[in-house]
N, C-alpha and C. Protein backbone atom coordinates (compact mmCIF):
# COMPACT_ATOMS: atom_id res chain seq x y z
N UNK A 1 0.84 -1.17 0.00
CA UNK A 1 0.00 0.00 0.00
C UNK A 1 0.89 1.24 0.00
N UNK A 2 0.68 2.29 -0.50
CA UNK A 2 1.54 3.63 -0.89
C UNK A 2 1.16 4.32 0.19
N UNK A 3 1.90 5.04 1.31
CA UNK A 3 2.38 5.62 2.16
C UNK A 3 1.07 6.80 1.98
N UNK A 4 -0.09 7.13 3.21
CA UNK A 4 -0.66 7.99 3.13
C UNK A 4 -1.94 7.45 2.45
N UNK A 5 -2.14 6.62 1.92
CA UNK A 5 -3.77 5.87 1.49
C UNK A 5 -4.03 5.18 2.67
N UNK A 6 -5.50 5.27 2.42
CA UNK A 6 -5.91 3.78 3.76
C UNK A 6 -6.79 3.08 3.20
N UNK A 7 -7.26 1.82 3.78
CA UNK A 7 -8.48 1.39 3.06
C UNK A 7 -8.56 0.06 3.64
N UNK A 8 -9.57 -0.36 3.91
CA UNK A 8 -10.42 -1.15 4.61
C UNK A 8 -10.25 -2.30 3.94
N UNK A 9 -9.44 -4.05 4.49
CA UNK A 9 -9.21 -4.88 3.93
C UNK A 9 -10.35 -5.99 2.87
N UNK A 10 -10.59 -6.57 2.71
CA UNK A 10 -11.69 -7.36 1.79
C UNK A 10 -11.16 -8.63 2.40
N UNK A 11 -12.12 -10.00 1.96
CA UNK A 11 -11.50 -11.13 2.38
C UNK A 11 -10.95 -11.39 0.96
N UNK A 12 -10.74 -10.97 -0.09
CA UNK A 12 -10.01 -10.98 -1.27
C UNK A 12 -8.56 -11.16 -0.84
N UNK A 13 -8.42 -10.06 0.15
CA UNK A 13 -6.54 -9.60 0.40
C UNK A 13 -6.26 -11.20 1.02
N UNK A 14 -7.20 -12.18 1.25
CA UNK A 14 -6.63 -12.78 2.39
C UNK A 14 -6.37 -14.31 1.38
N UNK A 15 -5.06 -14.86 1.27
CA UNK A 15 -4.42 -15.95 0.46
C UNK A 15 -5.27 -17.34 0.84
N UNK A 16 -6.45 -17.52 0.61
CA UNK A 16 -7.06 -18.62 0.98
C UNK A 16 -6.44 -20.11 0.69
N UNK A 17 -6.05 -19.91 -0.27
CA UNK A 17 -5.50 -21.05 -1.53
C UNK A 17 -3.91 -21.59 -0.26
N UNK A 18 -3.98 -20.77 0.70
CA UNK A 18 -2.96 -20.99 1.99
C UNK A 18 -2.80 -21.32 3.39
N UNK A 19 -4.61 -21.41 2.96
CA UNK A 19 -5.22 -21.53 4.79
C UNK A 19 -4.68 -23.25 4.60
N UNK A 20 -4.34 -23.15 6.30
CA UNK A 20 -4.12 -24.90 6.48
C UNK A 20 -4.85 -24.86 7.95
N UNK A 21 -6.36 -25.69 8.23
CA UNK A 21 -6.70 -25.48 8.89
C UNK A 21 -6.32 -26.45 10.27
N UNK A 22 -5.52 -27.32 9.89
CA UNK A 22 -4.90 -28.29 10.83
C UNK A 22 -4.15 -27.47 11.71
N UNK A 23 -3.57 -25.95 11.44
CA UNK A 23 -2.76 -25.01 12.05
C UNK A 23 -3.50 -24.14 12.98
N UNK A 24 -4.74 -23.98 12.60
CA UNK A 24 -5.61 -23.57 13.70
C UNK A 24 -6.34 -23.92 15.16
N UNK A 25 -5.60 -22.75 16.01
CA UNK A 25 -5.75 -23.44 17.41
C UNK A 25 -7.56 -23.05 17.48
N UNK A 26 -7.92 -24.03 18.28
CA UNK A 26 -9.49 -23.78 18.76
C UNK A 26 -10.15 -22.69 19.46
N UNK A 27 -9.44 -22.72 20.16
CA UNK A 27 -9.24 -21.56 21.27
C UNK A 27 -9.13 -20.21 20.87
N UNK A 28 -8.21 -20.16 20.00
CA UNK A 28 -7.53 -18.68 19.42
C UNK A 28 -8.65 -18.14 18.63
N UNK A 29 -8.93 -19.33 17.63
CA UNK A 29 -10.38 -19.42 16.75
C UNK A 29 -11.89 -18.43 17.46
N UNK A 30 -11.80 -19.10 18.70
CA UNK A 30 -13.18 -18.81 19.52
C UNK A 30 -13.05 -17.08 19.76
N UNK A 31 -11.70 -16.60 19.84
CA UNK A 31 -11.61 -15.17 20.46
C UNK A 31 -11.59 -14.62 19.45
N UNK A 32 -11.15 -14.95 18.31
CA UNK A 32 -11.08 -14.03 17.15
C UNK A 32 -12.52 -13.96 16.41
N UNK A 33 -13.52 -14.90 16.80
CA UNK A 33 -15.10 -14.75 16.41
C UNK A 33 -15.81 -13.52 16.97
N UNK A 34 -15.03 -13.77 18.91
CA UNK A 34 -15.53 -12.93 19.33
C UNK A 34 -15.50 -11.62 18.99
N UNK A 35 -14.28 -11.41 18.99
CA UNK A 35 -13.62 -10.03 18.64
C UNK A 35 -14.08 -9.51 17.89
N UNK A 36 -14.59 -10.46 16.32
CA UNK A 36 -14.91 -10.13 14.91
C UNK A 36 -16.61 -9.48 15.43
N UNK A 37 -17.19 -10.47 16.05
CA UNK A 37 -18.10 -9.84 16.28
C UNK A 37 -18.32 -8.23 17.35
N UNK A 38 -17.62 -8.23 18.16
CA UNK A 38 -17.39 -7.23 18.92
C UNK A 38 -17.10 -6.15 17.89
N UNK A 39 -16.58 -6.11 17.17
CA UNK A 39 -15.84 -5.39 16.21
C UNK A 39 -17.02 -4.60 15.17
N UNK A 40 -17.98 -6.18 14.46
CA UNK A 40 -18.71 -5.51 14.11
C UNK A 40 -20.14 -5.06 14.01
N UNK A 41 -20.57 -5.33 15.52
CA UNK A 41 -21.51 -4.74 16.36
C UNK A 41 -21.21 -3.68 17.22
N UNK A 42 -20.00 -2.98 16.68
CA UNK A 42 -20.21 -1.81 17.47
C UNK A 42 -20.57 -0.66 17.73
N UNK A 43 -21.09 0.14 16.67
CA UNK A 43 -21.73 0.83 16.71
C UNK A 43 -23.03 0.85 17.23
N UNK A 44 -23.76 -0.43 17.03
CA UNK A 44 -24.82 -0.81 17.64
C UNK A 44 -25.16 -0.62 19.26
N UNK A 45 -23.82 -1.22 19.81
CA UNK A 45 -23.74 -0.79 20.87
C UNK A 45 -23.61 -0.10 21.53
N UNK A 46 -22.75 0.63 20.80
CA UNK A 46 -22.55 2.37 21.62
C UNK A 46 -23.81 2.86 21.98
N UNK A 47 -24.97 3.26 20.20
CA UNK A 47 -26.15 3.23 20.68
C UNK A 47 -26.67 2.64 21.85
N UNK A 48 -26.99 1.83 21.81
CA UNK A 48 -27.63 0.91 23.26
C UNK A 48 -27.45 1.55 24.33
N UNK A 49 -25.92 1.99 24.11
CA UNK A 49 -25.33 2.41 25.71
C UNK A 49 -25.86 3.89 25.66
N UNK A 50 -25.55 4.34 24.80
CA UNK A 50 -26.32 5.81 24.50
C UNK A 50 -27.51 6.28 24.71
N UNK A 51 -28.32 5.28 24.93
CA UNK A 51 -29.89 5.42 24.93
C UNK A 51 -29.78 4.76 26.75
N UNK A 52 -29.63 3.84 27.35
CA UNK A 52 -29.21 3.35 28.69
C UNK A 52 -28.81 4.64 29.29
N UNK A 53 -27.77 5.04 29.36
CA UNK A 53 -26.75 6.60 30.00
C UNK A 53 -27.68 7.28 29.48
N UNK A 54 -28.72 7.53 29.00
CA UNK A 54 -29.55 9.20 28.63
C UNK A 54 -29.56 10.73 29.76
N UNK A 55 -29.24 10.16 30.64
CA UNK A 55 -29.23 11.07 31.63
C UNK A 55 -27.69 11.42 32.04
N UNK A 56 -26.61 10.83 31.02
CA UNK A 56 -25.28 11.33 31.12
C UNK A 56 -24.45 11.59 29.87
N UNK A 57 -24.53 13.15 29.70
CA UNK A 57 -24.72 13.65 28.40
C UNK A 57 -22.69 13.01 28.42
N UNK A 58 -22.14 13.17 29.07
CA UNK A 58 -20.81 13.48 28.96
C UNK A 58 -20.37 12.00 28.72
N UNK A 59 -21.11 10.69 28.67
CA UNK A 59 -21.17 9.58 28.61
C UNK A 59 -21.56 9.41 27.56
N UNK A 60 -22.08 10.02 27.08
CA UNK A 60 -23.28 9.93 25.81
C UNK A 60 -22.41 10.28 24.38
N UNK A 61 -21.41 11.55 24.96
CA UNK A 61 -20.57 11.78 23.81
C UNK A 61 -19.28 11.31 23.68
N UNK A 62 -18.83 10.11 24.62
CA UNK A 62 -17.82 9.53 24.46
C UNK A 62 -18.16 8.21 23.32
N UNK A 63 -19.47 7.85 23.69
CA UNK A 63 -19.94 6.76 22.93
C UNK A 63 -20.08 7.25 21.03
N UNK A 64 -19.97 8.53 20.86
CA UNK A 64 -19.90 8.50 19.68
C UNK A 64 -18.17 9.50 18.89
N UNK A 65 -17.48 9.15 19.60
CA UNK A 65 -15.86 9.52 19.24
C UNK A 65 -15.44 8.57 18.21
């Protein structure tokens, strides 16, 4: 990538034709679901929390930084 672009990966970038899944720990597997999901439910959540805290404005605008 050229110095100063950014851009959001695809599962394209990712060498499938290389996965060996015998190399995958179970465990590691389980946190990186989580994460993935944490990751991309989050905005969702902020909301949630945003609407919960309504009565803490200064709470309210950390959730959307």
């Amino acid at each position: 990538m050229i110095e100063g672009q950014s851009r959001h990966w695809t599962i394209d970038d990712i060498p499938g034709d290389q996965f060996d899944p015998t190399k995958v720990d179970p465990e590691m597997l389980r946190i990186v679901k989580a994460a993935a999901m944490v990751e991309f439910n989050g905005h969702t959540y902020a909301d949630y929390l945003y609407n919960v805290f309504n009565d803490d404005p200064e709470f309210q605008t950390a959730t959307h930084r």
